[in-house]
PDB file of N, CA and C in Angstrom:
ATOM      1  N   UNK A   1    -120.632 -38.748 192.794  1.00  0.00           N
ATOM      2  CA  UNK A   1    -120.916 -39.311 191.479  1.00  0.00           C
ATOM      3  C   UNK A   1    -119.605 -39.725 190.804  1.00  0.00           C
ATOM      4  N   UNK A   2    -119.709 -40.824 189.934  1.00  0.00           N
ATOM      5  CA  UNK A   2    -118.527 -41.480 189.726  1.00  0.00           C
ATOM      6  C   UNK A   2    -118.145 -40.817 188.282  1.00  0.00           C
ATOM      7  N   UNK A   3    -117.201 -40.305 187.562  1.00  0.00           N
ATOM      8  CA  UNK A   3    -116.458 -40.508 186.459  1.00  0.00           C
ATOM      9  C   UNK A   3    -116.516 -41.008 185.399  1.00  0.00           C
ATOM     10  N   UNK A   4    -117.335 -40.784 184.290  1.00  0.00           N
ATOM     11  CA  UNK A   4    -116.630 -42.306 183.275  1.00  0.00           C
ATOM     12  C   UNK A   4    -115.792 -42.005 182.909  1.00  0.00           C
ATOM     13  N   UNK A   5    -114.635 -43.047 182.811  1.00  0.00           N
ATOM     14  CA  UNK A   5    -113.360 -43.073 181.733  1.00  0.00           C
ATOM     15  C   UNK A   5    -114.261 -43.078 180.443  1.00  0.00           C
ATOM     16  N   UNK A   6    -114.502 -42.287 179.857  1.00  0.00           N
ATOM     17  CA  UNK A   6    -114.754 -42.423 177.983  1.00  0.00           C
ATOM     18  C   UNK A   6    -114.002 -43.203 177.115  1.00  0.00           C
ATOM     19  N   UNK A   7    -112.442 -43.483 177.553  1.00  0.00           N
ATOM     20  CA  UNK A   7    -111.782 -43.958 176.995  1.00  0.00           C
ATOM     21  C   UNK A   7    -111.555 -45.700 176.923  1.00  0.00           C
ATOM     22  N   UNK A   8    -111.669 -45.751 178.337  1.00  0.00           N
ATOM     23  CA  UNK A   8    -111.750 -46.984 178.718  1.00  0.00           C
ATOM     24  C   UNK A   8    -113.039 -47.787 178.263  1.00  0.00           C
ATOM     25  N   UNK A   9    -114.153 -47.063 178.142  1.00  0.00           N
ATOM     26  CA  UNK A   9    -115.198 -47.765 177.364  1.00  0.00           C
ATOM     27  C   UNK A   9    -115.338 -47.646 175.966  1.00  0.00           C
ATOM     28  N   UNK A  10    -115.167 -47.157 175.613  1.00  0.00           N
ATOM     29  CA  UNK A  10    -114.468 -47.472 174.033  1.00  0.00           C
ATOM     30  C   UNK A  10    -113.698 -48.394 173.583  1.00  0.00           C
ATOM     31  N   UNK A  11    -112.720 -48.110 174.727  1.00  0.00           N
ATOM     32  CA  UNK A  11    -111.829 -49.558 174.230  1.00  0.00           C
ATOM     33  C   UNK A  11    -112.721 -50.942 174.254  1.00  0.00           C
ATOM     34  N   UNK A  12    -113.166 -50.885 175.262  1.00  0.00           N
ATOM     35  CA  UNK A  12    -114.066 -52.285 175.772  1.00  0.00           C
ATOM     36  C   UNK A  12    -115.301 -52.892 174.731  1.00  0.00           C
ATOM     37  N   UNK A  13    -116.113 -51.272 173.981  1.00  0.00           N
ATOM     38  CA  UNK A  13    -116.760 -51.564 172.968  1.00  0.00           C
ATOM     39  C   UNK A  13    -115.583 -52.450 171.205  1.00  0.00           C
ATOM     40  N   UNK A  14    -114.398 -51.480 171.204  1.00  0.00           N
ATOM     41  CA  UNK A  14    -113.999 -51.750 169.915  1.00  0.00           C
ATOM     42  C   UNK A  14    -113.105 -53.699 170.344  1.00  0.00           C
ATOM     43  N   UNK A  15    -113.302 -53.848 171.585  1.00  0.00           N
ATOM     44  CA  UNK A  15    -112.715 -55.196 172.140  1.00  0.00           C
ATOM     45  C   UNK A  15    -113.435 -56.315 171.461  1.00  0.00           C
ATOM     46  N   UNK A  16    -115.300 -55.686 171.357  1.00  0.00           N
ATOM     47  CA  UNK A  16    -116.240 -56.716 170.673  1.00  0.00           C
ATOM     48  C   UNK A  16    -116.053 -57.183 169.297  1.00  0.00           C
ATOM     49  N   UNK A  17    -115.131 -55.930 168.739  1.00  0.00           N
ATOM     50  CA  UNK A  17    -115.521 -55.786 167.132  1.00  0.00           C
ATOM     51  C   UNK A  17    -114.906 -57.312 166.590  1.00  0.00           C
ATOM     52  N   UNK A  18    -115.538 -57.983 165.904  1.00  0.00           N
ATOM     53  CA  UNK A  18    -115.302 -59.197 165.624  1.00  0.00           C
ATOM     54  C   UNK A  18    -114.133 -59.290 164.622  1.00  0.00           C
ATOM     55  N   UNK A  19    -112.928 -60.215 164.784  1.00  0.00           N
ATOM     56  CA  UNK A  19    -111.977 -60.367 163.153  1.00  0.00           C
ATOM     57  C   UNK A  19    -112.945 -60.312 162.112  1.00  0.00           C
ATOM     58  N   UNK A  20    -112.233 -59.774 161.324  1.00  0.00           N
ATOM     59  CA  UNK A  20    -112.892 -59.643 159.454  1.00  0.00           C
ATOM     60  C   UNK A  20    -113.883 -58.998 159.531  1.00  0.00           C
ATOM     61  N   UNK A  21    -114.352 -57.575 160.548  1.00  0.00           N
ATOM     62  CA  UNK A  21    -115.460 -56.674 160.861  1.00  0.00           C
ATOM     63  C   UNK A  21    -114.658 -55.426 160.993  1.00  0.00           C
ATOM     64  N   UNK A  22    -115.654 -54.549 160.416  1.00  0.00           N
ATOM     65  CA  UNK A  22    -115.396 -53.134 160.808  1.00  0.00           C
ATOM     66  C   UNK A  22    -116.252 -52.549 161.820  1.00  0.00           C
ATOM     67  N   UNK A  23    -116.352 -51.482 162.068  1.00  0.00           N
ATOM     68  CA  UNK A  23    -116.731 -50.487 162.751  1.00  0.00           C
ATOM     69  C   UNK A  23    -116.668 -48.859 162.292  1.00  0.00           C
ATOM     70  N   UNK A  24    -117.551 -47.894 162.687  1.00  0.00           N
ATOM     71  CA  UNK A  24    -117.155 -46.838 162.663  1.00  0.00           C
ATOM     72  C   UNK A  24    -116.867 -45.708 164.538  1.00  0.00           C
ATOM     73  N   UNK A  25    -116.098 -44.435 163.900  1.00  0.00           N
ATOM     74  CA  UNK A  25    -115.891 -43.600 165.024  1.00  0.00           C
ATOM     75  C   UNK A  25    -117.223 -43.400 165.748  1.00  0.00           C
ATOM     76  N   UNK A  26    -118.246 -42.941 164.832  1.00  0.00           N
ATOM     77  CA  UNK A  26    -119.485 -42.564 164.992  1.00  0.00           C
ATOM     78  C   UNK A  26    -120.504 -43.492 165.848  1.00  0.00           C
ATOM     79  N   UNK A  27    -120.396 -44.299 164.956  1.00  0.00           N
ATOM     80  CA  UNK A  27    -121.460 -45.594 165.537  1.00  0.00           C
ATOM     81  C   UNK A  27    -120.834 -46.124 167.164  1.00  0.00           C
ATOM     82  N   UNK A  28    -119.639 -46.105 167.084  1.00  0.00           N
ATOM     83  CA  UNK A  28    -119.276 -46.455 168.972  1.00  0.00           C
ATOM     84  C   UNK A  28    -119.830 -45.241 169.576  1.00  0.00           C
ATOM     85  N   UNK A  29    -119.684 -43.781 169.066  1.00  0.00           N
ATOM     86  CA  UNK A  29    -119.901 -42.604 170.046  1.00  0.00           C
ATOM     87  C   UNK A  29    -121.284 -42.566 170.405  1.00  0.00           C
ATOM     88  N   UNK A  30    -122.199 -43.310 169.390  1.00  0.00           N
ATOM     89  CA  UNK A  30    -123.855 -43.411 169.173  1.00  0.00           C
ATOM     90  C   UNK A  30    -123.764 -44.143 170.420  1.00  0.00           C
ATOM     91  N   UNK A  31    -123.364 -45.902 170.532  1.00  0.00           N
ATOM     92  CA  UNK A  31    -123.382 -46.695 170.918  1.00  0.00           C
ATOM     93  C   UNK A  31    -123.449 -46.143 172.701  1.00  0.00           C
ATOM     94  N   UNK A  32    -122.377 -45.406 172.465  1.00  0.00           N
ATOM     95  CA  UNK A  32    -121.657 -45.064 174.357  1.00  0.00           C
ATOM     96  C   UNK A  32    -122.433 -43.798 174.556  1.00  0.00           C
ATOM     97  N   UNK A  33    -123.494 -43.159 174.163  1.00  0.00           N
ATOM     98  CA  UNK A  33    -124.097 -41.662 174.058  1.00  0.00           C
ATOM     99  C   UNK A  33    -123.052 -40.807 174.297  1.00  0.00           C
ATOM    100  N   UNK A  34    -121.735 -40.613 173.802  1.00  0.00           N
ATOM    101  CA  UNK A  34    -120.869 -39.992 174.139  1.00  0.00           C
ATOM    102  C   UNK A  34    -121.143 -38.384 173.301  1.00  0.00           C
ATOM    103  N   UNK A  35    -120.876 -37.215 174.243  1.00  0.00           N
ATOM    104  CA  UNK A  35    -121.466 -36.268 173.652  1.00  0.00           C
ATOM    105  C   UNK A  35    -120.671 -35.582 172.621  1.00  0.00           C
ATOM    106  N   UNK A  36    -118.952 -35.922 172.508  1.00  0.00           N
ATOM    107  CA  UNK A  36    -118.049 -35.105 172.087  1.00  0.00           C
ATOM    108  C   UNK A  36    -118.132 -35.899 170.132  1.00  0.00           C
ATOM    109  N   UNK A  37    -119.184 -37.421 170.612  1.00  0.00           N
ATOM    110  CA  UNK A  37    -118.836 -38.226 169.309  1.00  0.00           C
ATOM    111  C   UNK A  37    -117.781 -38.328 168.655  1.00  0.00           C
ATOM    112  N   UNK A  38    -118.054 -38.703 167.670  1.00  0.00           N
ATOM    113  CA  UNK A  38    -117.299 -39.450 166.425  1.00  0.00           C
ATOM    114  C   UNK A  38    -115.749 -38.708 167.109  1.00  0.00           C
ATOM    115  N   UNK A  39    -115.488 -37.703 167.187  1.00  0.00           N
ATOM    116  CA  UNK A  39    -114.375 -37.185 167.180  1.00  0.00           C
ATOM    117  C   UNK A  39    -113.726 -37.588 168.655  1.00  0.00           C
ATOM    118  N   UNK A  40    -114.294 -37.808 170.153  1.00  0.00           N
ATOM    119  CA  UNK A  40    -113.840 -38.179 171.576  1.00  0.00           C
ATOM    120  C   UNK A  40    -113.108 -39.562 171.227  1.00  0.00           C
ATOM    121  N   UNK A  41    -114.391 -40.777 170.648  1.00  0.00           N
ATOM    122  CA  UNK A  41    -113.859 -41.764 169.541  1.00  0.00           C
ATOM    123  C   UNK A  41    -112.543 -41.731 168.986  1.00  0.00           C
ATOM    124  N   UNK A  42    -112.060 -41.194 167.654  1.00  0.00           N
ATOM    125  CA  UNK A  42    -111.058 -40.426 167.232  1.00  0.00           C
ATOM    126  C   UNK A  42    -109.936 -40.494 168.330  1.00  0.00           C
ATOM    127  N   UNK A  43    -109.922 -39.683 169.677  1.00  0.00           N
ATOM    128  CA  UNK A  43    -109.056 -39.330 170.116  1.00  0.00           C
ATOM    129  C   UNK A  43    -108.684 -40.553 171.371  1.00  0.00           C
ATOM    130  N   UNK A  44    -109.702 -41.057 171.561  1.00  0.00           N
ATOM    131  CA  UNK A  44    -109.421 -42.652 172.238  1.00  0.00           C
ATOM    132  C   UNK A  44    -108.526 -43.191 171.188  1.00  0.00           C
ATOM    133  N   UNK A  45    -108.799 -43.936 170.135  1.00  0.00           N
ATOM    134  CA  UNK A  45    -108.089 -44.805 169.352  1.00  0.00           C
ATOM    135  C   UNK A  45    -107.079 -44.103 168.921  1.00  0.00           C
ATOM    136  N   UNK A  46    -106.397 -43.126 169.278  1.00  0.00           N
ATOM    137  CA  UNK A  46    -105.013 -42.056 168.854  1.00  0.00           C
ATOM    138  C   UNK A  46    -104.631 -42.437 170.596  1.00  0.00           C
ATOM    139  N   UNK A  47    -105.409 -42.428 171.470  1.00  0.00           N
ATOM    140  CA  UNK A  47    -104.390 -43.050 172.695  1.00  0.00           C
ATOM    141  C   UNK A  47    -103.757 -44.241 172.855  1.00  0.00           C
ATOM    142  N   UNK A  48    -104.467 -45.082 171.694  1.00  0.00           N
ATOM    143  CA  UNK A  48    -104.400 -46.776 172.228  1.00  0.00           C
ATOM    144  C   UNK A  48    -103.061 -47.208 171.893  1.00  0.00           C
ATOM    145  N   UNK A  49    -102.096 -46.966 171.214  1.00  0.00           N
ATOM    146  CA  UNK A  49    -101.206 -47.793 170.543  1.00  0.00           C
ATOM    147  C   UNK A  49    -100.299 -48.445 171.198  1.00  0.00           C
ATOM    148  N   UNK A  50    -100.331 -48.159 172.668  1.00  0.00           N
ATOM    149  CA  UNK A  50     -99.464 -49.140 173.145  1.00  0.00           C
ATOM    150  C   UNK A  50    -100.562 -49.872 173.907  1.00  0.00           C
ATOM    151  N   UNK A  51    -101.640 -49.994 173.537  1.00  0.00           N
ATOM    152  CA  UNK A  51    -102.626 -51.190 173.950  1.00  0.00           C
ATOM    153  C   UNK A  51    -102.802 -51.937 172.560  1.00  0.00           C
ATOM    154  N   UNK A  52    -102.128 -53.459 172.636  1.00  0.00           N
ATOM    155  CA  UNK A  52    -102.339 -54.449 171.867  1.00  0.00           C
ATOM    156  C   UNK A  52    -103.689 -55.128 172.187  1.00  0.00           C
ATOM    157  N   UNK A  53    -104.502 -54.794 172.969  1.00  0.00           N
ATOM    158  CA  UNK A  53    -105.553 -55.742 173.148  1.00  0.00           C
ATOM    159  C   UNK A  53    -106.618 -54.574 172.603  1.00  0.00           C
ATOM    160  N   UNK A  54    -106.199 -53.898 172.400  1.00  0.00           N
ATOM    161  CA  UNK A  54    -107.309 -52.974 171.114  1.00  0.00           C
ATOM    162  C   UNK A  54    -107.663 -53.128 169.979  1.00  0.00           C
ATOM    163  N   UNK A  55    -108.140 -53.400 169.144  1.00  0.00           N
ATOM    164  CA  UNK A  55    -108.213 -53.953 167.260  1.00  0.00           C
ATOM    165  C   UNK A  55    -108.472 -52.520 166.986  1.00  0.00           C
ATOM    166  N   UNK A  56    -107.437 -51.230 167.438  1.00  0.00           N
ATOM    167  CA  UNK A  56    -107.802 -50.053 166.962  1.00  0.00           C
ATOM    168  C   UNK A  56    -108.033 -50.035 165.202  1.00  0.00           C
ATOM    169  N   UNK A  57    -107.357 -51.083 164.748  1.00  0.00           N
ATOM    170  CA  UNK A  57    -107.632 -51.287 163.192  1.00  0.00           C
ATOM    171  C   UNK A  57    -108.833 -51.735 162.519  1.00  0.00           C
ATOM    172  N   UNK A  58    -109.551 -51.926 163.332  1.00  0.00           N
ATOM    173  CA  UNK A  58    -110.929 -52.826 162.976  1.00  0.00           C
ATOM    174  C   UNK A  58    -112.177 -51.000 163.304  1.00  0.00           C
ATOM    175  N   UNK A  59    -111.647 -50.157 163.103  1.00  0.00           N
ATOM    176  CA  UNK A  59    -112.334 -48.843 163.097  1.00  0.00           C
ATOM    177  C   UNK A  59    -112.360 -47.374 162.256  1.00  0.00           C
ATOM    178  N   UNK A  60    -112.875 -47.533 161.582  1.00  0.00           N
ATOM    179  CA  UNK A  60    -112.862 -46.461 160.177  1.00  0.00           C
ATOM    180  C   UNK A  60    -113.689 -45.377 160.169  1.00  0.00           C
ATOM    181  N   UNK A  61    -113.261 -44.494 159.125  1.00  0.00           N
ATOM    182  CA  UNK A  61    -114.348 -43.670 159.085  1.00  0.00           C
ATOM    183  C   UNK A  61    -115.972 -44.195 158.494  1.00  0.00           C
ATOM    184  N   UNK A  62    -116.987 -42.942 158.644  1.00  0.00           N
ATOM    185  CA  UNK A  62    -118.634 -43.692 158.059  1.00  0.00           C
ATOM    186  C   UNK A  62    -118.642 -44.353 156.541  1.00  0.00           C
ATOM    187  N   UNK A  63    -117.358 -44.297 156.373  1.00  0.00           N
ATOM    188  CA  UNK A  63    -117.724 -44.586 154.269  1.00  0.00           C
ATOM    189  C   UNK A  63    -117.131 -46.188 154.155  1.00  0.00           C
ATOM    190  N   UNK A  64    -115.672 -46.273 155.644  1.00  0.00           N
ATOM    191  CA  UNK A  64    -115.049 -47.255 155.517  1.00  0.00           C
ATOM    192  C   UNK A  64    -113.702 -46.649 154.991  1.00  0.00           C
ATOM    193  N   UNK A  65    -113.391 -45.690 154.716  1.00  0.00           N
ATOM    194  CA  UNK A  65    -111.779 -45.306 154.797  1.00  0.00           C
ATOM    195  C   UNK A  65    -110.982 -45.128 155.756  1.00  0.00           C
ATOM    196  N   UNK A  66    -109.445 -45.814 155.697  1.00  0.00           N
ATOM    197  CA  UNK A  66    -109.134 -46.161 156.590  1.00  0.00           C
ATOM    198  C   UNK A  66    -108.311 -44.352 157.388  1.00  0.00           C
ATOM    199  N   UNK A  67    -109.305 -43.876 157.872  1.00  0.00           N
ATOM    200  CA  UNK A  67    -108.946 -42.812 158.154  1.00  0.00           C
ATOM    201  C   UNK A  67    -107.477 -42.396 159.239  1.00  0.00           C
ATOM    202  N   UNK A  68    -107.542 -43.432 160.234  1.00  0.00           N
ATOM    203  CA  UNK A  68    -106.930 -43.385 161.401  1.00  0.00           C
ATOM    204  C   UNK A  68    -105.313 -44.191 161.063  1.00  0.00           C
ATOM    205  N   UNK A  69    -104.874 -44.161 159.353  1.00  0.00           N
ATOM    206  CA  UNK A  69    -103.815 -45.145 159.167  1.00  0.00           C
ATOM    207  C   UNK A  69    -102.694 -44.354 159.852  1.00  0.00           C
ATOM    208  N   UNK A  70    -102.319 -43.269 159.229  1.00  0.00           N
ATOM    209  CA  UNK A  70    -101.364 -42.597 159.626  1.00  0.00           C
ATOM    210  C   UNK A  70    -100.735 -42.776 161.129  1.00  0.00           C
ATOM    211  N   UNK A  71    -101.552 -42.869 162.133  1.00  0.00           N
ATOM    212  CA  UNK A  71    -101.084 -43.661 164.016  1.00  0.00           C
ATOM    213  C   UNK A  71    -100.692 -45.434 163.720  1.00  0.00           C
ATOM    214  N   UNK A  72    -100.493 -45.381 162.910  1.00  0.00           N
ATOM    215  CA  UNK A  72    -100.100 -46.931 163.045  1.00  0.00           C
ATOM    216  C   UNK A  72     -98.473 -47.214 163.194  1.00  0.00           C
ATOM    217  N   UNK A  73     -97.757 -46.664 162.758  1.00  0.00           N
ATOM    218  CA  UNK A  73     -96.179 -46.476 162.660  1.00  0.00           C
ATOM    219  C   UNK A  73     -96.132 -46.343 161.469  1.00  0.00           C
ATOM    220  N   UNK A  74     -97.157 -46.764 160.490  1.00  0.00           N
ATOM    221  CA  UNK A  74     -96.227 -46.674 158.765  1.00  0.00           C
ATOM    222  C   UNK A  74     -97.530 -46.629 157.998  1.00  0.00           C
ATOM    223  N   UNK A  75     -97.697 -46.027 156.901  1.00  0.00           N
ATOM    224  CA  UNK A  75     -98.638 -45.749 155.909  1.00  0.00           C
ATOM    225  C   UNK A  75     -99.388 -47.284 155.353  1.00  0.00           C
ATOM    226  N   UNK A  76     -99.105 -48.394 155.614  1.00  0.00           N
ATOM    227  CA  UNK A  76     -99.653 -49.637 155.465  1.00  0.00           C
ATOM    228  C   UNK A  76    -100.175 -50.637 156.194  1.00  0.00           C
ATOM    229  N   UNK A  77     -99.814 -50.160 157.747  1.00  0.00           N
ATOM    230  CA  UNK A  77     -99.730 -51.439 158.757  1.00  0.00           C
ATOM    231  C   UNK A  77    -101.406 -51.251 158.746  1.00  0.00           C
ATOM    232  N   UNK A  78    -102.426 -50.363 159.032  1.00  0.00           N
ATOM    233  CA  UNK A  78    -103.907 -50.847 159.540  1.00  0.00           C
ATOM    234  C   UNK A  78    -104.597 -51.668 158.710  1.00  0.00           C
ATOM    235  N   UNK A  79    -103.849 -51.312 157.044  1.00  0.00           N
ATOM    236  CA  UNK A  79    -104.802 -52.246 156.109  1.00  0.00           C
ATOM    237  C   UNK A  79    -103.864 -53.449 156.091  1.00  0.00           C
ATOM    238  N   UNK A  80    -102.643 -53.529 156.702  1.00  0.00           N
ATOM    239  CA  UNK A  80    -102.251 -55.167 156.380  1.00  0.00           C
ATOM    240  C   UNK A  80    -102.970 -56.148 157.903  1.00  0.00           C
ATOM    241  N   UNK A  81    -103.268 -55.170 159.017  1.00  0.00           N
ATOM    242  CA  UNK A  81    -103.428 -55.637 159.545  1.00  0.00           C
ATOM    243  C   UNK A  81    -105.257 -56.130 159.359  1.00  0.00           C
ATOM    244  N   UNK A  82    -106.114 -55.476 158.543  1.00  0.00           N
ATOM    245  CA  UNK A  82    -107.016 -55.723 158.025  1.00  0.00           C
ATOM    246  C   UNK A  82    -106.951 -57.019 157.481  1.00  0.00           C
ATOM    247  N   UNK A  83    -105.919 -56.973 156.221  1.00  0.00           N
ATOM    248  CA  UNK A  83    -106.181 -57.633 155.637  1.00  0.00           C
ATOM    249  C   UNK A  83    -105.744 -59.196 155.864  1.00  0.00           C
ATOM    250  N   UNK A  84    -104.965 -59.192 157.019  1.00  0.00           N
ATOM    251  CA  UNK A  84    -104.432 -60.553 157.509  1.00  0.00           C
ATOM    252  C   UNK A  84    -105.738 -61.135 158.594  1.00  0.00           C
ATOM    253  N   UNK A  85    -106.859 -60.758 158.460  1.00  0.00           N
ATOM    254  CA  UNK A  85    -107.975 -60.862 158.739  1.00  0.00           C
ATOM    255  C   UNK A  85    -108.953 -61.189 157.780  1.00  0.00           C
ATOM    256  N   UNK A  86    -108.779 -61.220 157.013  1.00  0.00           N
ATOM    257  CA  UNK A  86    -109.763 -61.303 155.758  1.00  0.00           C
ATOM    258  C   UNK A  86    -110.589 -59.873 155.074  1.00  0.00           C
ATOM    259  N   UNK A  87    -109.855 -59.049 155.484  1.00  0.00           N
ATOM    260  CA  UNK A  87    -110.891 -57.489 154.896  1.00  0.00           C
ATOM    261  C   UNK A  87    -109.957 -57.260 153.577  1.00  0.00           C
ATOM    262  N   UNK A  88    -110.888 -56.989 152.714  1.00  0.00           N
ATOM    263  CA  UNK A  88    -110.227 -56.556 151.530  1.00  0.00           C
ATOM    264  C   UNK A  88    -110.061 -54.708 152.074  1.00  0.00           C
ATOM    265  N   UNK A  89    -109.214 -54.618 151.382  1.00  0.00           N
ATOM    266  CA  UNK A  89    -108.770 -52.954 151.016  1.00  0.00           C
ATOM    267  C   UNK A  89    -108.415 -52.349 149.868  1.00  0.00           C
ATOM    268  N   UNK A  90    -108.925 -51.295 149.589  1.00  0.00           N
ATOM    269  CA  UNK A  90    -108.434 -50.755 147.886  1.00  0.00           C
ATOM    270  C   UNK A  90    -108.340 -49.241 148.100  1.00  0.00           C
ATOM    271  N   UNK A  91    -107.367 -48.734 147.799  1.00  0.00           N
ATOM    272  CA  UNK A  91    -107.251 -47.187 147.756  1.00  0.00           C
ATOM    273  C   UNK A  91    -107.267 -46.760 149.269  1.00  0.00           C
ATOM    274  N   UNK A  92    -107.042 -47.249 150.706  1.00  0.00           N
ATOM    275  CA  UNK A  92    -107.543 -46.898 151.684  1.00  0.00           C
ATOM    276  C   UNK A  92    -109.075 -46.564 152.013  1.00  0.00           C
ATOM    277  N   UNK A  93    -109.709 -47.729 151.325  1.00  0.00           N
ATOM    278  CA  UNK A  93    -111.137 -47.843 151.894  1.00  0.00           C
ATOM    279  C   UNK A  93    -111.799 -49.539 152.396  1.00  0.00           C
ATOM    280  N   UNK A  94    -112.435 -50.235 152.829  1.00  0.00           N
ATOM    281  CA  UNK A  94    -112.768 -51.042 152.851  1.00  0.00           C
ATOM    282  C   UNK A  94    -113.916 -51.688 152.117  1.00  0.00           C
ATOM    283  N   UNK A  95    -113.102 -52.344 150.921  1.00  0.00           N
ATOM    284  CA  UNK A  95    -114.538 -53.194 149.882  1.00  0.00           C
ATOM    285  C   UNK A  95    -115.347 -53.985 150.380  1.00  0.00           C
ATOM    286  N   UNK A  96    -116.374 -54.108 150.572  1.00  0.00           N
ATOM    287  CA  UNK A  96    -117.551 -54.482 150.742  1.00  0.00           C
ATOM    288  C   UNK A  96    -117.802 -54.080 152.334  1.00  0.00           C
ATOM    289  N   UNK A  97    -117.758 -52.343 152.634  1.00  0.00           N
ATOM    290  CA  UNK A  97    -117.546 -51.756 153.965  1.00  0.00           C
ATOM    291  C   UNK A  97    -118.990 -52.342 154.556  1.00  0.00           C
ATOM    292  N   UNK A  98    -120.020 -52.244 153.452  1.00  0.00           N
ATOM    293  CA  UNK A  98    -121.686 -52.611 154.038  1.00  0.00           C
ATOM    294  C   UNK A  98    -121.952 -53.804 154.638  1.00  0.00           C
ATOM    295  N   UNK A  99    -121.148 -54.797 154.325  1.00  0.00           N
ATOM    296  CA  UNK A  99    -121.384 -56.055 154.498  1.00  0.00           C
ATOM    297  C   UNK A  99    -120.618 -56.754 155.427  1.00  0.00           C
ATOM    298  N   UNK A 100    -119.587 -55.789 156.090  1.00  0.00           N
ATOM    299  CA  UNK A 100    -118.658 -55.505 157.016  1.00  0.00           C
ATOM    300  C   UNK A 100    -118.576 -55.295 158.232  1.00  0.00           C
ATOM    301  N   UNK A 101    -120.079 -54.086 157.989  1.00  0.00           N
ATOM    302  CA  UNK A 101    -120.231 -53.616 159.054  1.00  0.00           C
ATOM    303  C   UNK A 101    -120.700 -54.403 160.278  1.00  0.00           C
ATOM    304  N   UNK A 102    -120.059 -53.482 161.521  1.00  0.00           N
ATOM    305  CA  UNK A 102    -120.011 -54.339 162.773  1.00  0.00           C
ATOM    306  C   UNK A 102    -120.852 -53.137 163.885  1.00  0.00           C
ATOM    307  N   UNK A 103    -122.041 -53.174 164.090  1.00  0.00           N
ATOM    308  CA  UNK A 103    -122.767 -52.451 164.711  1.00  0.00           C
ATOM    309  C   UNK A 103    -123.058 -52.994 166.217  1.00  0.00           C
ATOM    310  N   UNK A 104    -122.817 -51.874 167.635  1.00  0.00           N
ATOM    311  CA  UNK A 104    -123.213 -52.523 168.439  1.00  0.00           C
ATOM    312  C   UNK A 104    -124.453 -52.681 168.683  1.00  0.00           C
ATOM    313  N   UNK A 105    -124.992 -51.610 168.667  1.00  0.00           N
ATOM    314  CA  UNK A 105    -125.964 -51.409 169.099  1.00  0.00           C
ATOM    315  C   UNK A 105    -127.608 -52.899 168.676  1.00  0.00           C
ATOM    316  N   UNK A 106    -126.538 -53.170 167.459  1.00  0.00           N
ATOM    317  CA  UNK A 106    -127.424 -54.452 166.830  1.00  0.00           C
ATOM    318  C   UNK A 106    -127.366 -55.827 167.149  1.00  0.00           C
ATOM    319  N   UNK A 107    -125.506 -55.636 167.271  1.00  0.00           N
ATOM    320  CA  UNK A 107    -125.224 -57.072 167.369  1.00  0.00           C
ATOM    321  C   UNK A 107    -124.994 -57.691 168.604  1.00  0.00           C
ATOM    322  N   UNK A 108    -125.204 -56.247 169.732  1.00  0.00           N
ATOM    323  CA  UNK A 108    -125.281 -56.887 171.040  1.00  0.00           C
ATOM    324  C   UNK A 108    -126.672 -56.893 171.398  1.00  0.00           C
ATOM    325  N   UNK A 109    -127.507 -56.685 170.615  1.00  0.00           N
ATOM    326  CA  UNK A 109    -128.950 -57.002 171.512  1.00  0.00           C
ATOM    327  C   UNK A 109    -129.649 -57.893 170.998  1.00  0.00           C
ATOM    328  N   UNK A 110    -128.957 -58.850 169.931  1.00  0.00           N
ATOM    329  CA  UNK A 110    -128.988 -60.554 170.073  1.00  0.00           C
ATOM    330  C   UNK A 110    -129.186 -61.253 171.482  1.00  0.00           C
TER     331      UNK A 110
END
């Protein structure tokens, strides 16, 4: 029986997340039935940073705060990198997180 990398499919899910879209930890762990959730999530996107083909920034906590800023190198880079996308940010949360949202489970079974 084969292995999954957990990690490697995560990445591949947060690969979909569209510019000027969010995501949450949760909703990929839903997405991948991953059992460790929201938090296995979490610890994928804390591996990625020397993967540029990740939009580890395009992934927040369930409210839309930018929980995961601190792994970026500096207290600003996930929301500038947000926001050079078109996401507004205020206080480390994402304004209009609802309207934002980037679900797979929805938007791949188009």
């Amino acid at each position: 029986m084969e292995q999954r990398d957990y990690f490697e499919e995560v990445y591949e899910v947060v690969r979909l997340v569209p510019k000027g879209r969010v995501t949450t930890y949760g909703t990929i762990a839903r997405y991948l039935s991953l059992r460790a959730g929201a938090r296995m999530v979490g610890w994928a996107m804390n591996g990625c940073h020397n993967r540029p083909d990740v939009p580890a920034h395009r992934v927040v906590n369930s409210v839309g705060v930018l929980s995961g800023k601190h792994f970026f190198g500096g207290p600003t880079i996930m929301q500038q990198l947000l926001e050079d996308e078109g996401v507004r940010v205020e206080n480390d949360r994402v304004v209009n997180f609802k309207t934002l949202y980037w679900d797979p489970t929805v938007e791949l079974a188009l």
